[in-house]
PDB file of N, CA and C in Angstrom:
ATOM      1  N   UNK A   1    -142.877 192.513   3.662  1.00  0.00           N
ATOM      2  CA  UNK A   1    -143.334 193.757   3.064  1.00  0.00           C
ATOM      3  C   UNK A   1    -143.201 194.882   4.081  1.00  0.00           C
ATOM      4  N   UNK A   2    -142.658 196.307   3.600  1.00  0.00           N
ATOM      5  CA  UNK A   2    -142.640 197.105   4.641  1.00  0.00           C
ATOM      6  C   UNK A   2    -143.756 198.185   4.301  1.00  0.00           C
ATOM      7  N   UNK A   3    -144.516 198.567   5.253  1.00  0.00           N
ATOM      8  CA  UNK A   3    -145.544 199.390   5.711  1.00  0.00           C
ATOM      9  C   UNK A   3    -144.756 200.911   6.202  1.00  0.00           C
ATOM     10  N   UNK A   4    -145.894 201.782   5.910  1.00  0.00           N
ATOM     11  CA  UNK A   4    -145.962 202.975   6.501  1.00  0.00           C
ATOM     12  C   UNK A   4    -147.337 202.806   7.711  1.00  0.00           C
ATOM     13  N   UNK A   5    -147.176 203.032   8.516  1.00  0.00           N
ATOM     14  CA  UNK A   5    -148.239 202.938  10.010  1.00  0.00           C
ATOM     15  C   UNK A   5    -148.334 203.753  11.351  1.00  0.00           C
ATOM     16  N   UNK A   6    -149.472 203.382  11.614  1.00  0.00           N
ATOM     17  CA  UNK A   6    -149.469 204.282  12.815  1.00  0.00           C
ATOM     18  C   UNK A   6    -149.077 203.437  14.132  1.00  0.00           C
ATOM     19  N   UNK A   7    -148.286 204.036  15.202  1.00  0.00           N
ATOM     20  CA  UNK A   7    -147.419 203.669  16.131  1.00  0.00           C
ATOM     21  C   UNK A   7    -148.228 204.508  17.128  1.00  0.00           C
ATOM     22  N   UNK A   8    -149.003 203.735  18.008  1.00  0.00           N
ATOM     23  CA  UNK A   8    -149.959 203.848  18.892  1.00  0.00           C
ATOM     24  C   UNK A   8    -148.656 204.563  20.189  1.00  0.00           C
ATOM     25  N   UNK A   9    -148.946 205.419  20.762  1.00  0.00           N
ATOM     26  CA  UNK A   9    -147.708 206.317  21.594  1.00  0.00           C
ATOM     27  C   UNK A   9    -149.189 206.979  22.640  1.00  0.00           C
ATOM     28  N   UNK A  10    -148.819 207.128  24.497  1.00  0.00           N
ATOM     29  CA  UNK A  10    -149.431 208.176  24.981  1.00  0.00           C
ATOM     30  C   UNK A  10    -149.993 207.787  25.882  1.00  0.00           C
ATOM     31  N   UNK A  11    -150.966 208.171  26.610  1.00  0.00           N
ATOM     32  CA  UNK A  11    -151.598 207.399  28.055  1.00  0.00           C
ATOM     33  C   UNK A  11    -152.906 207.003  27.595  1.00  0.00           C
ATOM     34  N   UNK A  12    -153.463 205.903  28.374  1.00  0.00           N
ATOM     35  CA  UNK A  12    -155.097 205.454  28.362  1.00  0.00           C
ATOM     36  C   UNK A  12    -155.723 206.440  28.369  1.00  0.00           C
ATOM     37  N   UNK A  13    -156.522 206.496  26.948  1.00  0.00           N
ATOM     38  CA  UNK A  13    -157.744 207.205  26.759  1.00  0.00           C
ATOM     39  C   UNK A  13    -157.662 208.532  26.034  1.00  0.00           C
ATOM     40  N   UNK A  14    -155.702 208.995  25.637  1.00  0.00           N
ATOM     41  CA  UNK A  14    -155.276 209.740  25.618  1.00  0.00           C
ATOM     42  C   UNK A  14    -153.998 209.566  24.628  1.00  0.00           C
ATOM     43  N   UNK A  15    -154.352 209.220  23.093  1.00  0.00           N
ATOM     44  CA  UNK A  15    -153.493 208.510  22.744  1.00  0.00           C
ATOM     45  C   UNK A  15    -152.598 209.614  21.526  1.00  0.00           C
ATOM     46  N   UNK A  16    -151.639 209.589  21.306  1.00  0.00           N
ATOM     47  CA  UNK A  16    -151.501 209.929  19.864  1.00  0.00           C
ATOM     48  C   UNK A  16    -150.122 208.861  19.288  1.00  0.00           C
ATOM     49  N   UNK A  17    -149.873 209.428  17.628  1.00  0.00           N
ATOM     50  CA  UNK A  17    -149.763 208.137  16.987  1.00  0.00           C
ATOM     51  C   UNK A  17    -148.435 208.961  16.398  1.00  0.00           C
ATOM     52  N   UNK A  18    -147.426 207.868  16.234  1.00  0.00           N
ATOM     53  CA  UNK A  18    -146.183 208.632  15.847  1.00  0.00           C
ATOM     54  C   UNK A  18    -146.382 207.633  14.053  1.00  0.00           C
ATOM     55  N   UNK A  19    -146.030 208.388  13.029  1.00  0.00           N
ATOM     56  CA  UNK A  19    -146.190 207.796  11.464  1.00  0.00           C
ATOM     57  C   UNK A  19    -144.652 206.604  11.126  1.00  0.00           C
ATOM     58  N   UNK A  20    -144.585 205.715  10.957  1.00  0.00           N
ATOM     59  CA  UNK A  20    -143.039 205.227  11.188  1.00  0.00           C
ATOM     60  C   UNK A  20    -143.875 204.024   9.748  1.00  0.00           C
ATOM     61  N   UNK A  21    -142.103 203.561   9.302  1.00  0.00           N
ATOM     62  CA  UNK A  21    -141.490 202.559   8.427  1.00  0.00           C
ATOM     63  C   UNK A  21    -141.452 201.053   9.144  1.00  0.00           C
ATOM     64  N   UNK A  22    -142.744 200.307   9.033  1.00  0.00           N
ATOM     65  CA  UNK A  22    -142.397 198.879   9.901  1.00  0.00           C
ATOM     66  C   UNK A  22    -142.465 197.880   8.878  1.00  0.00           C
ATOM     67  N   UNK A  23    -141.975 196.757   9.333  1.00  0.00           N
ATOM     68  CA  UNK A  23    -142.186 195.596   8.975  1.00  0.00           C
ATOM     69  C   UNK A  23    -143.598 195.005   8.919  1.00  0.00           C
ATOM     70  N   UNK A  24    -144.032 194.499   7.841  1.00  0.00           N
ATOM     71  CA  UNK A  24    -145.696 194.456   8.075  1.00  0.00           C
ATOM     72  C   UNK A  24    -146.133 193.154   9.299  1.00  0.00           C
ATOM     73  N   UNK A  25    -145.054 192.428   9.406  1.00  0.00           N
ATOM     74  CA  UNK A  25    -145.274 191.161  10.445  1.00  0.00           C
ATOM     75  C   UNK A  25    -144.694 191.626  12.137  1.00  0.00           C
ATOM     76  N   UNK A  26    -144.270 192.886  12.366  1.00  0.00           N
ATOM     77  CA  UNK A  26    -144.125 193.237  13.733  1.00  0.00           C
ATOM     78  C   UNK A  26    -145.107 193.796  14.497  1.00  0.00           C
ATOM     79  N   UNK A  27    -145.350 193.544  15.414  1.00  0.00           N
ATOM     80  CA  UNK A  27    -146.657 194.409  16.395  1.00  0.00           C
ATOM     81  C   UNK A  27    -146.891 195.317  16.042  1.00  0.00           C
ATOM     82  N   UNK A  28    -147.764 196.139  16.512  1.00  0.00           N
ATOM     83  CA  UNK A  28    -148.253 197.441  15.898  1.00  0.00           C
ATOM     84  C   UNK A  28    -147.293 198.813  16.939  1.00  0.00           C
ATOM     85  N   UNK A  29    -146.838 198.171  18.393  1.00  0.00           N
ATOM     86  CA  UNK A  29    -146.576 198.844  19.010  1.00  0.00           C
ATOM     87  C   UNK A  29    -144.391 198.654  18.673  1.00  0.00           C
ATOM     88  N   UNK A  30    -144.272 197.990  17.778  1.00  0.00           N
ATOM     89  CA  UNK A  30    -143.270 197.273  18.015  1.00  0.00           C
ATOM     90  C   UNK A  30    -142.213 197.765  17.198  1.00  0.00           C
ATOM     91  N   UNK A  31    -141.313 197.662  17.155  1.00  0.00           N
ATOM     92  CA  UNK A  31    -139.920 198.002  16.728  1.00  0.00           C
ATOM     93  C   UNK A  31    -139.811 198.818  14.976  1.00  0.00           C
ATOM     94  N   UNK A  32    -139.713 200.473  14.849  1.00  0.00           N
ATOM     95  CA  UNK A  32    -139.743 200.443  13.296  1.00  0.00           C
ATOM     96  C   UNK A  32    -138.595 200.951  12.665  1.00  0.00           C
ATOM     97  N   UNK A  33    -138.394 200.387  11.398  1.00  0.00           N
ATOM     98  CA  UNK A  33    -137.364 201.146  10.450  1.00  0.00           C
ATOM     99  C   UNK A  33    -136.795 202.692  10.483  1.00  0.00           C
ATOM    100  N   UNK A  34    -137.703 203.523  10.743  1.00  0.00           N
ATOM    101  CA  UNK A  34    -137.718 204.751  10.993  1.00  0.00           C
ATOM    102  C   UNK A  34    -139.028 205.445  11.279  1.00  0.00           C
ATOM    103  N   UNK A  35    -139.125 206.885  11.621  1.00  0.00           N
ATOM    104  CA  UNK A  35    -140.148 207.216  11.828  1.00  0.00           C
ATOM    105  C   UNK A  35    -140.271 208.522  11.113  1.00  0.00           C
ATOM    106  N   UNK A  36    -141.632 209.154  10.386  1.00  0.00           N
ATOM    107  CA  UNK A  36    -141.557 209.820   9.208  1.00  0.00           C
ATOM    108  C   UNK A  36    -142.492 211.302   9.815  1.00  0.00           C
ATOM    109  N   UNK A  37    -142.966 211.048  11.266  1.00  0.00           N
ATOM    110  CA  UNK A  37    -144.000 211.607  11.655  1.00  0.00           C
ATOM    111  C   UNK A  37    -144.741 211.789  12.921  1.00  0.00           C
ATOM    112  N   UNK A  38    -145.330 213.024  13.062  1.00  0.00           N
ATOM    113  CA  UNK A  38    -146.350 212.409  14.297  1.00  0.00           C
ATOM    114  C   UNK A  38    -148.200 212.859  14.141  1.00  0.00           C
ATOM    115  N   UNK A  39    -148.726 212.644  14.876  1.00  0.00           N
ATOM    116  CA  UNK A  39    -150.438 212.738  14.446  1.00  0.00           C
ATOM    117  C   UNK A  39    -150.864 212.634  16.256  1.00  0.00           C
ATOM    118  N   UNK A  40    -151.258 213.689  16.259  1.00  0.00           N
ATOM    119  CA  UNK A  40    -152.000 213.920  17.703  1.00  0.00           C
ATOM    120  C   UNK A  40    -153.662 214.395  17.217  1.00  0.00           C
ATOM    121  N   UNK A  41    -154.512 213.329  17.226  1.00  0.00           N
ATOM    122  CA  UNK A  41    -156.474 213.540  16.908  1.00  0.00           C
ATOM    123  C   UNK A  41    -156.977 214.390  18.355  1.00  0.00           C
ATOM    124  N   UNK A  42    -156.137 214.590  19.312  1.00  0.00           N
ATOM    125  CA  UNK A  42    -157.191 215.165  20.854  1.00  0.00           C
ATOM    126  C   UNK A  42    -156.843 216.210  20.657  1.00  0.00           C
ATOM    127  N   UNK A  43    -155.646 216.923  19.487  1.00  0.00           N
ATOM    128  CA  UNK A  43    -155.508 218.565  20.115  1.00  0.00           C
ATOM    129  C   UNK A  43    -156.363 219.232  18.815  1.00  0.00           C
ATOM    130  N   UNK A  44    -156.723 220.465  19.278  1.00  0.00           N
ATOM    131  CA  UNK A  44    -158.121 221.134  18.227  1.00  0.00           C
ATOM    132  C   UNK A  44    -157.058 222.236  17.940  1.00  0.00           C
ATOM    133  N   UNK A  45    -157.097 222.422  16.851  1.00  0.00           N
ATOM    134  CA  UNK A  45    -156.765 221.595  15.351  1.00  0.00           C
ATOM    135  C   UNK A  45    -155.539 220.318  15.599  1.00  0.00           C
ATOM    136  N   UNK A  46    -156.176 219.804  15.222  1.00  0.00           N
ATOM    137  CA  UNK A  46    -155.407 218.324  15.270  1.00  0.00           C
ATOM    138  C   UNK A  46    -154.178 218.869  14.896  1.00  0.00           C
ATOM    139  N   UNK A  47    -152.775 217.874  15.491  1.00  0.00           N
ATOM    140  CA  UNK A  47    -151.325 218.120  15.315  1.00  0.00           C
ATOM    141  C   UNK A  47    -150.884 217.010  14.285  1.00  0.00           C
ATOM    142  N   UNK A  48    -150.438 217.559  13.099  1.00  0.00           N
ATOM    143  CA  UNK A  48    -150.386 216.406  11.862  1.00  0.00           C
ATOM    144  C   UNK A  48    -148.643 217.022  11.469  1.00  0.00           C
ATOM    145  N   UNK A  49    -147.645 216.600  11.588  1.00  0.00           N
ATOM    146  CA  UNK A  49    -146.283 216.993  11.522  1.00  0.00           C
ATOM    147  C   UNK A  49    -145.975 216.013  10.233  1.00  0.00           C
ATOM    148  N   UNK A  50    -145.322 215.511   9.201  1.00  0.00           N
ATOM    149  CA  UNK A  50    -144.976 214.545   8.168  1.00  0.00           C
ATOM    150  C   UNK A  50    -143.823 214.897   7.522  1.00  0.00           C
ATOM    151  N   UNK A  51    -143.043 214.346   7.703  1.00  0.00           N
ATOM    152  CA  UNK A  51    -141.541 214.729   6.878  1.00  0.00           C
ATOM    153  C   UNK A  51    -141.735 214.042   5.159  1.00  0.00           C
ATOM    154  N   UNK A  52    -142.367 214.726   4.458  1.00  0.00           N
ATOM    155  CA  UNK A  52    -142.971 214.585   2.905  1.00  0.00           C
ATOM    156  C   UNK A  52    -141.725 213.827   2.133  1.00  0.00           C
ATOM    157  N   UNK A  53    -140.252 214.361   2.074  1.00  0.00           N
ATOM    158  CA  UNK A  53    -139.290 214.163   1.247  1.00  0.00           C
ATOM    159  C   UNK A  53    -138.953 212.530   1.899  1.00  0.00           C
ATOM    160  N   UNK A  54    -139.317 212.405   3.378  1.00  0.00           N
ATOM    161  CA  UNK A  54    -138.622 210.218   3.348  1.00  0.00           C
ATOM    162  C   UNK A  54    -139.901 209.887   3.064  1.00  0.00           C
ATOM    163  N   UNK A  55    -140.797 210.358   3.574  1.00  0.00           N
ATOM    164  CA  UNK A  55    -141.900 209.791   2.842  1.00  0.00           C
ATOM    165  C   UNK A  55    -141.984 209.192   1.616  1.00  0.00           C
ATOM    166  N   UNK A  56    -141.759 210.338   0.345  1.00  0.00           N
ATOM    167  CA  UNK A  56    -141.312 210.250  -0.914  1.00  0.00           C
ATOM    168  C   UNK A  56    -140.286 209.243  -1.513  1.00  0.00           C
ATOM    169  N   UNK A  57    -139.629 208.994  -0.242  1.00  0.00           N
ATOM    170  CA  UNK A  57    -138.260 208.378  -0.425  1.00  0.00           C
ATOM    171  C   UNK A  57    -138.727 206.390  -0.610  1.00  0.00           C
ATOM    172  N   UNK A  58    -139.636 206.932   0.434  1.00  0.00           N
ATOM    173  CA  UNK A  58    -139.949 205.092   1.063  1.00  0.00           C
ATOM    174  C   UNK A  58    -140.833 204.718   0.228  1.00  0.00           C
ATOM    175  N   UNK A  59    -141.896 205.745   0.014  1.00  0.00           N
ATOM    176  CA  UNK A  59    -143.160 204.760  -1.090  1.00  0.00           C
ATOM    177  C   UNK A  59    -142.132 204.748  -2.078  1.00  0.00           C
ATOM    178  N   UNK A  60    -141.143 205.133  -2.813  1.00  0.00           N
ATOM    179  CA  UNK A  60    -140.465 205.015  -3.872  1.00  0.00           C
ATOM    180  C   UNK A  60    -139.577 203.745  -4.048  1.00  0.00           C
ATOM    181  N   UNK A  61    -139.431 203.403  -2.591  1.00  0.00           N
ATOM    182  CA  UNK A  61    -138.890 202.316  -2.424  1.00  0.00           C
ATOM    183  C   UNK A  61    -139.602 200.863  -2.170  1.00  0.00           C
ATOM    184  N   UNK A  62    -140.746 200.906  -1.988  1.00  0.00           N
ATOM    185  CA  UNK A  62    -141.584 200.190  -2.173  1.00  0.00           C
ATOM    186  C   UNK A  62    -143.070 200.335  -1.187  1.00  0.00           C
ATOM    187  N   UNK A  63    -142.555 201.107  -0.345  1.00  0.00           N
ATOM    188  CA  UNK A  63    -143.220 200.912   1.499  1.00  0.00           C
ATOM    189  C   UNK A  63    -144.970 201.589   0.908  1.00  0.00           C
ATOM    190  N   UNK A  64    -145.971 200.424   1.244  1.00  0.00           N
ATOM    191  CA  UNK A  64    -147.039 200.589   1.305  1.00  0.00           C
ATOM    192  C   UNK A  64    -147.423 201.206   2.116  1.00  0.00           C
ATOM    193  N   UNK A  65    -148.633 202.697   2.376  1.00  0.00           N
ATOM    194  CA  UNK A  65    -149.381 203.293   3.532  1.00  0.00           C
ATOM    195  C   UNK A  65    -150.395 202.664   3.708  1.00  0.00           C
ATOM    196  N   UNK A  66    -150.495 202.376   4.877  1.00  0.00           N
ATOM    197  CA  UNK A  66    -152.109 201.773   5.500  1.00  0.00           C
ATOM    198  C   UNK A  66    -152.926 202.931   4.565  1.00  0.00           C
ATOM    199  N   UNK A  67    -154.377 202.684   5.056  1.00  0.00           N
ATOM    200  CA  UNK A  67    -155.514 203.144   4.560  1.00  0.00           C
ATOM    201  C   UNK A  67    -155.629 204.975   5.131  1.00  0.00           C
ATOM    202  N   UNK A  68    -155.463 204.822   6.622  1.00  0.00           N
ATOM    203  CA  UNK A  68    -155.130 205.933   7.895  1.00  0.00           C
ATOM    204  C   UNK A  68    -154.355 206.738   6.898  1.00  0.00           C
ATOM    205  N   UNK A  69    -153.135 206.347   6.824  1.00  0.00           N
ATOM    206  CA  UNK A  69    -151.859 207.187   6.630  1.00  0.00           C
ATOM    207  C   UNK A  69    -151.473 207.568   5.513  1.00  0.00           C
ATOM    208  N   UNK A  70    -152.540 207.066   4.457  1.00  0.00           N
ATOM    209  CA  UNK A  70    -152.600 207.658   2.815  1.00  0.00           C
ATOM    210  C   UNK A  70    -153.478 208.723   3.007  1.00  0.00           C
ATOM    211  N   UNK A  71    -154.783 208.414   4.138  1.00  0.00           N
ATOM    212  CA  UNK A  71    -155.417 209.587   3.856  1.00  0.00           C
ATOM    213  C   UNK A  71    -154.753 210.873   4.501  1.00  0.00           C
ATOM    214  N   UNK A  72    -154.154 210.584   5.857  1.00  0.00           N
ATOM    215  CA  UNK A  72    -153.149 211.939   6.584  1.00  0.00           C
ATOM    216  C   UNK A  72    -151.694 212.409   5.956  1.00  0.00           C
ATOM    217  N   UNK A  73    -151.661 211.361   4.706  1.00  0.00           N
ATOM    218  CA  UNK A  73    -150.416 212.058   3.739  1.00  0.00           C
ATOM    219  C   UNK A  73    -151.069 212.656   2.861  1.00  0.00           C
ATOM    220  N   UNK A  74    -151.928 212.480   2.272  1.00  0.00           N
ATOM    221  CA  UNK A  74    -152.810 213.503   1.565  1.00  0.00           C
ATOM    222  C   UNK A  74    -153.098 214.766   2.142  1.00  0.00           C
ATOM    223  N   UNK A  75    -154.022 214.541   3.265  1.00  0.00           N
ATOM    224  CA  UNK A  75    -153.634 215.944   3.978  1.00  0.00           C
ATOM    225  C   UNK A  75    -152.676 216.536   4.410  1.00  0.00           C
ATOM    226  N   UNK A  76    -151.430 216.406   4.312  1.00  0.00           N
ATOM    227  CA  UNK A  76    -150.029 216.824   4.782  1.00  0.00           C
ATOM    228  C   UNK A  76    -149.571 217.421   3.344  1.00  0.00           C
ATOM    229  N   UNK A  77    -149.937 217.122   1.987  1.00  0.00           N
ATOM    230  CA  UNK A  77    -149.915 217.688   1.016  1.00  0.00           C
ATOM    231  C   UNK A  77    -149.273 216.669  -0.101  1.00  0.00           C
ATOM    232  N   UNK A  78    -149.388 215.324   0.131  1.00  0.00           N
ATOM    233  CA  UNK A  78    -148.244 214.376  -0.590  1.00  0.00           C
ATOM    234  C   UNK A  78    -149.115 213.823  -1.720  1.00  0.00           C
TER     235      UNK A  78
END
């Protein structure tokens, strides 16, 4: 099954999360299909970037969003 997820990216203690197309059985840090996004939570106003149209493309194609990344595609406007 392929996932939409967050891709843990950045230094200890200091993290942000790039949005990518994985395989639901690969690491979390680990190899993805593509990447749709990025999400930085430490900068005020948070940095939420989402390319909406592969987005559109992939849930259409089957790709489930974690729980995280339905709610930050919602806020991105999807």
């Amino acid at each position: 099954m392929v996932k939409i997820r967050l891709k843990r990216m950045g230094a200890k203690k200091a993290p942000f999360y790039r949005i990518v197309v994985a395989d639901a059985r690969t690491p979390r840090d680990g190899q993805a299909i593509a990447e749709l996004g990025i999400y930085d939570p430490t900068k005020n106003p948070l940095l939420l970037k989402v390319d909406l149209e592969v987005a559109k493309t992939w849930i259409s194609k089957g790709a489930k969003p974690t729980n995280t990344v339905s709610a930050l595609l919602k806020k991105a406007g999807l």
